[in-house]
Protein backbone atom coordinates (compact mmCIF):
# COMPACT_ATOMS: atom_id res chain seq x y z
CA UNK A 1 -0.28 -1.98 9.04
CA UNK A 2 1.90 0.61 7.46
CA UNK A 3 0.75 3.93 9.33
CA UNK A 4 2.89 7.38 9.50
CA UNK A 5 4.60 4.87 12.65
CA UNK A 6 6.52 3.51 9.88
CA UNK A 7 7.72 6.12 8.13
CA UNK A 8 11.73 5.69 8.68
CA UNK A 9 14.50 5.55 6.33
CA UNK A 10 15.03 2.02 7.12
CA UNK A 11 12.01 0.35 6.70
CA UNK A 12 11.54 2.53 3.49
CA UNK A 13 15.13 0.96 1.82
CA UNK A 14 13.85 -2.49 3.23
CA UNK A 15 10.92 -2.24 1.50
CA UNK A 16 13.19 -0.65 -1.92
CA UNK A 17 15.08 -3.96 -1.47
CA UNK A 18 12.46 -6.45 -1.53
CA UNK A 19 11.41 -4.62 -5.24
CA UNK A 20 8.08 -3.29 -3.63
CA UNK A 21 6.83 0.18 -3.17
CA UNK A 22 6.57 1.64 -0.18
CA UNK A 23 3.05 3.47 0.42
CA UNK A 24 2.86 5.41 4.10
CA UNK A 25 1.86 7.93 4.67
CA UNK A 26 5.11 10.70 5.49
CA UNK A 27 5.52 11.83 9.00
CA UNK A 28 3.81 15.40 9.46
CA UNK A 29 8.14 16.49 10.85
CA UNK A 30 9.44 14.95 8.14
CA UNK A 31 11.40 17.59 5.59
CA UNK A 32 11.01 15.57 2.39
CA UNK A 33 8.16 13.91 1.81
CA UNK A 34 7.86 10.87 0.06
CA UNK A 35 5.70 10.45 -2.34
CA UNK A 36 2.33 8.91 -1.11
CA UNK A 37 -1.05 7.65 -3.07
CA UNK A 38 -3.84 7.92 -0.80
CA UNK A 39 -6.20 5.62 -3.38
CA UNK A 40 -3.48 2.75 -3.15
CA UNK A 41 -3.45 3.40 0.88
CA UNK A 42 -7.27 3.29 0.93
CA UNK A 43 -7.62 -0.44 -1.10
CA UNK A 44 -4.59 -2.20 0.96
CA UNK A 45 -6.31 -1.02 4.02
CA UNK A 46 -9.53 -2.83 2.50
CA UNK A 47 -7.76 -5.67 1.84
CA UNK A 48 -6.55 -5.97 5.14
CA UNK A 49 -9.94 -5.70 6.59
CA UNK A 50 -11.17 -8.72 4.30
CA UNK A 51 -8.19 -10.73 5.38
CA UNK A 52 -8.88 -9.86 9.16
CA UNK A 53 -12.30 -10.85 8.91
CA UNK A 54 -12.17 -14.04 7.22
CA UNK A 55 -9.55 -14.79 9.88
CA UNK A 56 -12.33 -14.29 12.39
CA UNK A 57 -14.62 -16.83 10.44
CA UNK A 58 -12.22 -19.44 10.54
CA UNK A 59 -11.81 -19.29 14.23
CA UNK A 60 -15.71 -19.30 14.57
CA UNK A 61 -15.99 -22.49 11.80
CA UNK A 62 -13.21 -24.53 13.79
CA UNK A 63 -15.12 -24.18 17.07
């Protein structure tokens, strides 16, 4: 969900406000870059994944 795409000021105080951490990765333009874990990237992403998929089970199950 949160590629370079969302890299803006904005979102990143949004995200500040709602006491998370944002994690994407900087925009290659950008002159400071936040900072950015690529291990914390890598397991949301997997997370995601798991979430999509058993979303796709329970559309096959309800059939």
């Amino acid at each position: 969900m949160a590629g370079s795409a969302y890299d803006a000021d904005g979102i990143r105080e949004l995200i500040q406000d709602q006491v998370a951490t944002p994690n994407s990765p900087p925009k290659s333009n950008r002159r400071w870059k936040p900072c950015f874990s690529k291990w914390l990237y890598r397991e949301r992403n997997l997370i995601e994944r798991f979430f999509s998929k058993l979303k796709h089970f329970r559309r096959v199950a309800t059939r």
